[in-house]
N, C-alpha and C. Protein backbone atom coordinates (compact mmCIF):
# COMPACT_ATOMS: atom_id res chain seq x y z
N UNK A 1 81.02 212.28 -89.11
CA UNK A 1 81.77 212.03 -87.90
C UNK A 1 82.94 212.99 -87.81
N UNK A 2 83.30 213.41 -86.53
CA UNK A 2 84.13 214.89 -86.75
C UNK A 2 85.82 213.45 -85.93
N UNK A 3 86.62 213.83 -86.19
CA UNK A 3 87.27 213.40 -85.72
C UNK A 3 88.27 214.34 -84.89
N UNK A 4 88.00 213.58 -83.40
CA UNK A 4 88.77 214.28 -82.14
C UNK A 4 90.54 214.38 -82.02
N UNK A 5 91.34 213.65 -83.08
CA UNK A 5 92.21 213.30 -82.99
C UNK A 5 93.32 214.51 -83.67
N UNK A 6 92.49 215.54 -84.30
CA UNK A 6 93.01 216.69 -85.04
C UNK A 6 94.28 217.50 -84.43
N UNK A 7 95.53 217.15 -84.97
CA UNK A 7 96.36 217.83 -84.32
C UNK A 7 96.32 219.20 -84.82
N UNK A 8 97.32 220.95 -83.95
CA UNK A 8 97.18 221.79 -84.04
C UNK A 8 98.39 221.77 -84.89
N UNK A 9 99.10 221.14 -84.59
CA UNK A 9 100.45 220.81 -86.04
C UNK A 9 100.99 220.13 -85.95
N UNK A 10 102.01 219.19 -87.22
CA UNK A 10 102.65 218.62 -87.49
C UNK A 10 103.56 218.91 -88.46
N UNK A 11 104.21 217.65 -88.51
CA UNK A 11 105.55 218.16 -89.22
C UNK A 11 105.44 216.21 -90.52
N UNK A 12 105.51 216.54 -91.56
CA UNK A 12 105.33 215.49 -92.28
C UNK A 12 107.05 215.14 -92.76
N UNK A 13 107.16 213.49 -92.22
CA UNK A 13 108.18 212.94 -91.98
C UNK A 13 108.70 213.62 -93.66
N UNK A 14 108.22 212.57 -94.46
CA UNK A 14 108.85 213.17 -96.00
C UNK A 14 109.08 214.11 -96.10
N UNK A 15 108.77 215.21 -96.38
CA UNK A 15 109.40 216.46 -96.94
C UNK A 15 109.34 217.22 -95.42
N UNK A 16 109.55 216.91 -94.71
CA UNK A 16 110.16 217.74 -93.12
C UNK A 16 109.65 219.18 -93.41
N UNK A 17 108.10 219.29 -93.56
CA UNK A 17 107.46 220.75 -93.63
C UNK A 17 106.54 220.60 -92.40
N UNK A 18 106.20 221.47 -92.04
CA UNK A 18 105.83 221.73 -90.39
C UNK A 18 104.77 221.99 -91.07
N UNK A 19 103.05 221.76 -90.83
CA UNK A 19 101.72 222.30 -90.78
C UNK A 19 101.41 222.69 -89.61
N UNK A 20 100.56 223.56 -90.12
CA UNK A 20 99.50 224.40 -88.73
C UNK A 20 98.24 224.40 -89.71
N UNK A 21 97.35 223.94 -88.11
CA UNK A 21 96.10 223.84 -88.61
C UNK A 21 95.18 225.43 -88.43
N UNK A 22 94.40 225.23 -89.51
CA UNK A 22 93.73 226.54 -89.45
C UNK A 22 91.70 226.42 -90.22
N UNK A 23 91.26 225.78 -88.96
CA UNK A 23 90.46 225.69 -89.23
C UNK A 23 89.78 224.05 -89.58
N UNK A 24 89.61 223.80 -90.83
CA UNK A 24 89.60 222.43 -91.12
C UNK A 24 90.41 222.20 -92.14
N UNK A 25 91.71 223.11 -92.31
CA UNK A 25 92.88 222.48 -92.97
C UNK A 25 94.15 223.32 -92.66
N UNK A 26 95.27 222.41 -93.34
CA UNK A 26 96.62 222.45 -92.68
C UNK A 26 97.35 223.21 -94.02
N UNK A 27 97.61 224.11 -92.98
CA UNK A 27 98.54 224.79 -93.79
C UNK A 27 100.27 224.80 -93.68
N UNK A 28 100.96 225.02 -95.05
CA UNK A 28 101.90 224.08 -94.41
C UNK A 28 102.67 226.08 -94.10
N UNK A 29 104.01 225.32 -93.10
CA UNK A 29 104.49 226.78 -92.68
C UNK A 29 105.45 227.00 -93.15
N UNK A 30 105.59 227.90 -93.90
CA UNK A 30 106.72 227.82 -95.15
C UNK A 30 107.53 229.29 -94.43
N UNK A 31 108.61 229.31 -93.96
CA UNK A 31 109.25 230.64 -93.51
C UNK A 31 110.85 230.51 -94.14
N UNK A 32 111.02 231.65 -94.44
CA UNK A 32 112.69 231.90 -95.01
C UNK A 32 113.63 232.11 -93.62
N UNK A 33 114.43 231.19 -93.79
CA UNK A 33 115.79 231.74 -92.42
C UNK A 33 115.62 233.09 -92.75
N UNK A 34 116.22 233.29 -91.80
CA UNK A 34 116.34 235.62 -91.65
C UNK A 34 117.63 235.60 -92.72
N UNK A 35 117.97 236.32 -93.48
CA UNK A 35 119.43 236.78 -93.94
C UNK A 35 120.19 238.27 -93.78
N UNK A 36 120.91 238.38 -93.52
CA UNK A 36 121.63 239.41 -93.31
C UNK A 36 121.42 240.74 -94.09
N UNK A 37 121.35 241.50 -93.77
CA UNK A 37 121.26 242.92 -94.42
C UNK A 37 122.71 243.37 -94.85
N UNK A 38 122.28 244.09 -96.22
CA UNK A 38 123.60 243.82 -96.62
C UNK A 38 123.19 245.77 -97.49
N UNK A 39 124.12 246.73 -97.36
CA UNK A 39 123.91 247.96 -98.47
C UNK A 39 124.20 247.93 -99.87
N UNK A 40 123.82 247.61 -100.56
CA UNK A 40 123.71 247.49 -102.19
C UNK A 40 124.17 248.93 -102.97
N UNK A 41 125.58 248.31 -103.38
CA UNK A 41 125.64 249.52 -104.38
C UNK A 41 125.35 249.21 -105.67
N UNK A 42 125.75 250.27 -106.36
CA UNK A 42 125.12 250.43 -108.44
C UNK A 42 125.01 249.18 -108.69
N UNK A 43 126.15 248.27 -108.49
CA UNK A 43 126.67 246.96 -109.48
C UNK A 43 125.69 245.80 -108.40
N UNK A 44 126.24 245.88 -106.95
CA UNK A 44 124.92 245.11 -106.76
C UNK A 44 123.80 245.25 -106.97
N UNK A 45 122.85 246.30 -107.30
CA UNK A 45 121.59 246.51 -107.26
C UNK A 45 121.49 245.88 -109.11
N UNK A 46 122.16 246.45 -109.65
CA UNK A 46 122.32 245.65 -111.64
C UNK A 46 121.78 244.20 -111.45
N UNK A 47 122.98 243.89 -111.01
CA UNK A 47 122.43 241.94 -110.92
C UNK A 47 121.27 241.75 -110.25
N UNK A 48 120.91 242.35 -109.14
CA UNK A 48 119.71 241.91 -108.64
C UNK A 48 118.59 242.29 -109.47
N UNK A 49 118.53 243.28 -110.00
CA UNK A 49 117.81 243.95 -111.44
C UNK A 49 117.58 242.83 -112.22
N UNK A 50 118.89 242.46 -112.88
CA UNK A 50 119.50 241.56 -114.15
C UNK A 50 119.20 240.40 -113.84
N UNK A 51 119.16 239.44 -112.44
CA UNK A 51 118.57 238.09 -112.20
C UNK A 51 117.28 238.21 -112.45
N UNK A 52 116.73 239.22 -111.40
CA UNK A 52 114.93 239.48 -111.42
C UNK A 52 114.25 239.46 -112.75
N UNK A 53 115.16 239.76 -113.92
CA UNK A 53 114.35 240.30 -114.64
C UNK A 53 114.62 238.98 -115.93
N UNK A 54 116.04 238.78 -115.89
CA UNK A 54 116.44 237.73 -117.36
C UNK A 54 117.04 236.58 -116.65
N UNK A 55 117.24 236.43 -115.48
CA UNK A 55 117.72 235.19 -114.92
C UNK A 55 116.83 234.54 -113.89
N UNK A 56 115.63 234.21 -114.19
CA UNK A 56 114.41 234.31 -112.96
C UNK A 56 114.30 232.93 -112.26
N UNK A 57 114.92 231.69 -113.18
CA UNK A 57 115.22 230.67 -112.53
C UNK A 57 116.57 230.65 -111.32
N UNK A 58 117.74 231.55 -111.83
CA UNK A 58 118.70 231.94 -111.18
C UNK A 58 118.21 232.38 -109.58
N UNK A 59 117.67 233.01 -109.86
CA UNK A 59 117.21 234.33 -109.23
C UNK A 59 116.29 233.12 -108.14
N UNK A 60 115.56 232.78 -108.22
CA UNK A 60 114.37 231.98 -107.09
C UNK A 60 115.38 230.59 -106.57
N UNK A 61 115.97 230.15 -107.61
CA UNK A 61 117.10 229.20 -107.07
C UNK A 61 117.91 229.84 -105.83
N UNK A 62 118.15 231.13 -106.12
CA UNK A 62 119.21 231.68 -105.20
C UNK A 62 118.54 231.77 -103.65
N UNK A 63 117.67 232.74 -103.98
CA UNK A 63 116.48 233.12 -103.22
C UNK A 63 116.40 231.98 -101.80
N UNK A 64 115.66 231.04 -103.13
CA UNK A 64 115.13 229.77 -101.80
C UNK A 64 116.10 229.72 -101.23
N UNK A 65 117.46 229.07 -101.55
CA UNK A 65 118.39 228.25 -100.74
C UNK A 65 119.33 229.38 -100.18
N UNK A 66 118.97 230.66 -100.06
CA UNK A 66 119.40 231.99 -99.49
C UNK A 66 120.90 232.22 -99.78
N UNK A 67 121.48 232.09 -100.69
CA UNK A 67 122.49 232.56 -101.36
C UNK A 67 122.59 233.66 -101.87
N UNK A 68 121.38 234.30 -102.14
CA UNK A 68 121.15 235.59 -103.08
C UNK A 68 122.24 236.50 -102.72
N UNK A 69 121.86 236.70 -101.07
CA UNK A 69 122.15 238.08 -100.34
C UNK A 69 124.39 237.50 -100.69
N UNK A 70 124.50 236.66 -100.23
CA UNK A 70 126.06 236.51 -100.31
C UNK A 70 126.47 236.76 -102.29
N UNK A 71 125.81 235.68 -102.92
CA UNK A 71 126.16 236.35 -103.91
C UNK A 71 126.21 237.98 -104.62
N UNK A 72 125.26 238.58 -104.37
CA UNK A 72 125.21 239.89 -104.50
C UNK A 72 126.37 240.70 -103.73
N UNK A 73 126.76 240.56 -102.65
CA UNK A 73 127.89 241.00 -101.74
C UNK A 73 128.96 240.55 -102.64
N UNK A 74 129.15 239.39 -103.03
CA UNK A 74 130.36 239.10 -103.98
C UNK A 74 130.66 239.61 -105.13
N UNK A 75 129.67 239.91 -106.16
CA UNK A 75 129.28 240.81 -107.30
C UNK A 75 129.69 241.76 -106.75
N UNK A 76 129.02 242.64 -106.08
CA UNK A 76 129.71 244.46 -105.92
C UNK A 76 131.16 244.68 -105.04
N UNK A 77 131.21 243.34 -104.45
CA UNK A 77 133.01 243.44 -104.25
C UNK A 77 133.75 243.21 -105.12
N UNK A 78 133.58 242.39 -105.63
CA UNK A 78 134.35 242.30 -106.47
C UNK A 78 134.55 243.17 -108.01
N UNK A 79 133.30 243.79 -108.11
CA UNK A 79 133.46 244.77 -109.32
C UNK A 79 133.87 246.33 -108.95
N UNK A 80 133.99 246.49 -107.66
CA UNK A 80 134.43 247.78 -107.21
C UNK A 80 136.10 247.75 -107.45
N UNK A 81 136.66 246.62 -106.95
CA UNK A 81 138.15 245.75 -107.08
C UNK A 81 138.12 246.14 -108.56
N UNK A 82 137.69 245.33 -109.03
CA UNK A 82 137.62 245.19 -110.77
C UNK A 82 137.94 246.83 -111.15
N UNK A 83 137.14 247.51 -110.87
CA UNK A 83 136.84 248.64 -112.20
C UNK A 83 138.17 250.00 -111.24
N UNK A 84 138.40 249.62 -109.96
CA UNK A 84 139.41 250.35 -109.98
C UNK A 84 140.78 250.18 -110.52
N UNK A 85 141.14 248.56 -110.76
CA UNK A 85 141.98 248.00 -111.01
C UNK A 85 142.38 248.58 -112.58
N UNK A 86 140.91 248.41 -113.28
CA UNK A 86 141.13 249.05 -114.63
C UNK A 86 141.01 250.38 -115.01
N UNK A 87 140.72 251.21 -113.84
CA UNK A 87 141.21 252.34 -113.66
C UNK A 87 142.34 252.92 -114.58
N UNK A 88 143.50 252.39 -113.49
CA UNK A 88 144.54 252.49 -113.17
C UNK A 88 144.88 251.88 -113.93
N UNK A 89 144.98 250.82 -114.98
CA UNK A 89 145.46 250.08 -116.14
C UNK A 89 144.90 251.25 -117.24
N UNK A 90 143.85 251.66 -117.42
CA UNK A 90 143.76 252.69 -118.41
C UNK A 90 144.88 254.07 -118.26
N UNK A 91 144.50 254.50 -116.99
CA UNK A 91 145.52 255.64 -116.89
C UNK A 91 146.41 255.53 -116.90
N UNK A 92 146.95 254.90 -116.84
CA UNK A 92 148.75 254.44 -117.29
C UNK A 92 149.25 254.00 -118.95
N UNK A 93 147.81 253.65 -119.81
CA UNK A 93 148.03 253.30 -120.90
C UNK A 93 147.98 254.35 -121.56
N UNK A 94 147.00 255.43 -121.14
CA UNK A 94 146.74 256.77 -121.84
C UNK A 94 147.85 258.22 -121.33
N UNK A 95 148.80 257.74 -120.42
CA UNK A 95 149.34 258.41 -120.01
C UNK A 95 148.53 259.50 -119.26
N UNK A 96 148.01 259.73 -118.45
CA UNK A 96 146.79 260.79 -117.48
C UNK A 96 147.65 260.43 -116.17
N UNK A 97 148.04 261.71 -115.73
CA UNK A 97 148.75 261.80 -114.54
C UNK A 97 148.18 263.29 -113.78
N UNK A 98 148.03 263.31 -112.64
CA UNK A 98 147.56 264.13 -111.69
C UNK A 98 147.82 265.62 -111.89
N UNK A 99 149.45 265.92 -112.53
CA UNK A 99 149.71 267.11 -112.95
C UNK A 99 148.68 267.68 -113.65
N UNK A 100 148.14 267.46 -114.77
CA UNK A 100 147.48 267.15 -115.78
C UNK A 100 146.21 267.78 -115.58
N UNK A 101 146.09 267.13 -114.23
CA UNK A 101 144.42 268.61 -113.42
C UNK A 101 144.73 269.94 -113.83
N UNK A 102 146.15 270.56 -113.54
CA UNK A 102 146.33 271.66 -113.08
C UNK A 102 146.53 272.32 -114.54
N UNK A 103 147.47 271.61 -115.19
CA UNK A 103 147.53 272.29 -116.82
C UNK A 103 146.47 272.31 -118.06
N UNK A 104 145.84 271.22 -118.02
CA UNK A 104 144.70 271.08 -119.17
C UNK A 104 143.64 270.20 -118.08
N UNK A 105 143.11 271.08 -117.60
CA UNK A 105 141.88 270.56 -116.96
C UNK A 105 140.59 269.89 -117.88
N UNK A 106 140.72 270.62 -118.77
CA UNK A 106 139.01 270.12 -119.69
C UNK A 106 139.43 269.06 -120.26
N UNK A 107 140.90 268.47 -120.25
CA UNK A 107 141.23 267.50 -121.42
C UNK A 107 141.53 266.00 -120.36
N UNK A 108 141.91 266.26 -119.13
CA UNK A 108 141.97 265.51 -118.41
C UNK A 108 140.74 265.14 -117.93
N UNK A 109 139.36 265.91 -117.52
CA UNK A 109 138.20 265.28 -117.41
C UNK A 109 137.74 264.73 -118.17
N UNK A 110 137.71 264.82 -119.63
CA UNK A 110 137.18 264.19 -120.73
C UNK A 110 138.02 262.59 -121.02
N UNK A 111 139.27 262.81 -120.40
CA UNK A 111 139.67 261.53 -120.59
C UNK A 111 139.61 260.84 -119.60
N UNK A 112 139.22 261.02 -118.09
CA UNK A 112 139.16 260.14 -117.07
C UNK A 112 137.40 259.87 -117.30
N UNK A 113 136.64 260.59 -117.52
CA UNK A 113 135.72 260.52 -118.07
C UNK A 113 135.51 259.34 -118.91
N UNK A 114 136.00 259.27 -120.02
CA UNK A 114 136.11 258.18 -120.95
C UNK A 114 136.72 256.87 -120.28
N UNK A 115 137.61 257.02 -119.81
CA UNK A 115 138.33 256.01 -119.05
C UNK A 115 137.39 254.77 -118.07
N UNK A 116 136.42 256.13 -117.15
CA UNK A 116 135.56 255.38 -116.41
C UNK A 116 134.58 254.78 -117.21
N UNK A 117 133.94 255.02 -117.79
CA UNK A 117 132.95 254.55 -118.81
C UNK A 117 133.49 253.31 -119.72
N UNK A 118 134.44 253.06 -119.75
CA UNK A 118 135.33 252.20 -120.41
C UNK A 118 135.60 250.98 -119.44
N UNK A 119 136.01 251.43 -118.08
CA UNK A 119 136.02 250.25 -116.95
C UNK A 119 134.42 250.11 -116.99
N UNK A 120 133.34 250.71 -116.39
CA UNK A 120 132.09 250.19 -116.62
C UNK A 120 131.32 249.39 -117.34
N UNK A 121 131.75 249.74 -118.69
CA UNK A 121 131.16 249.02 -119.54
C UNK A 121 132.10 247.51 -119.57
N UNK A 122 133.16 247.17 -119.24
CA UNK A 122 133.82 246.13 -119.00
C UNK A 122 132.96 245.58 -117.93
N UNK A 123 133.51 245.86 -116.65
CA UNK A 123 132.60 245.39 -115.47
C UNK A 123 130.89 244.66 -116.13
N UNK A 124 130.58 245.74 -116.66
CA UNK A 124 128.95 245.12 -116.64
C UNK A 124 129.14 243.80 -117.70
N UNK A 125 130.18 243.83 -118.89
CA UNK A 125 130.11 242.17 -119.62
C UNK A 125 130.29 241.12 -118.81
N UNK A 126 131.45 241.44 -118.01
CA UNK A 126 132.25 240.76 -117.58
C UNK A 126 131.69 240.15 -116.11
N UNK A 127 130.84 240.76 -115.20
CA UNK A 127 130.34 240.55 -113.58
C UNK A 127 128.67 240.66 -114.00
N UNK A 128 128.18 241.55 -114.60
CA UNK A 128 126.77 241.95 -113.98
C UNK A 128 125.45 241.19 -115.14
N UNK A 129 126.05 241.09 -116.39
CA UNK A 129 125.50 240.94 -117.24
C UNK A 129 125.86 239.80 -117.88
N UNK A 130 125.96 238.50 -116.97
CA UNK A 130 126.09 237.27 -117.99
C UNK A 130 125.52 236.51 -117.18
C-alpha cells in the first residue's frame, strides 16, 4: 500500500531539523548559517592548522556552533598586539635604537632579527599552541 499522505518536508518537533523528501526517504537538511569572511594572517592560519590537526574536538565544536571564524579573528589580533608589544619590550632591554641602522648595520639586523624570533616563539606558547 503506497501511502498518499507523503509530505515533501517537514520539520521534526524534537530536534527542530527540517527534512526533504527525496524519493522514498527523508533527508534531513543540515545547512551552516553563512559566516563572515575574514583574511587570515600567519598566526591565524597556525591555530586553524593547530585545531585541525591536534585539537579536532575543539575544532568541530567551534565549527558547528560557528565560533571558529570569530575565534580565529581574536587569535591573530591579538597576537599581532602581543608580539609588537614584545617587540618593543625586547628593544629597550637590549638597548637597539634606530641610530644603530646607520652605524653597525650587520649587528643591528642580527639583533632585531633575534629579537623577532624571540617575540614569535613566545606568541606561538602563549596564543597559537595550547
Amino acid at each position: 500500500m503506497e501511502n498518499k499522505e507523503l509530505k515533501e518536508r517537514f520539520i521534526d518537533e524534537k530536534t527542530r531539523i527540517e527534512y526533504k523528501r527525496q524519493g522514498d526517504y527523508y533527508i534531513p537538511n543540515l545547512v551552516l548559517p553563512k559566516q563572515k569572511k575574514i583574511h587570515l594572517n600567519k598566526y591565524g592560519r597556525m591555530r586553524l592548522n593547530y585545531l585541525k590537526e591536534y585539537k579536532k574536538a575543539e575544532y568541530t565544536i567551534m565549527f558547528m556552533e560557528n565560533t571558529l571564524i570569530n575565534h580565529l579573528e581574536e587569535i591573530q589580533e591579538t597576537a599581532t598586539k602581543r608580539i609588537d608589544l614584545i617587540i618593543d619590550d625586547l628593544k629597550a632591554k637590549s638597548n637597539i635604537t634606530e641610530d644603530m641602522k646607520n652605524t653597525d648595520m650587520l649587528y643591528w639586523i642580527g639583533t632585531m632579527n633575534t629579537i623577532k624570533q624571540q617575540a614569535e616563539e613566545i606568541i606561538l606558547n602563549e596564543l597559537i599552541y595550547i
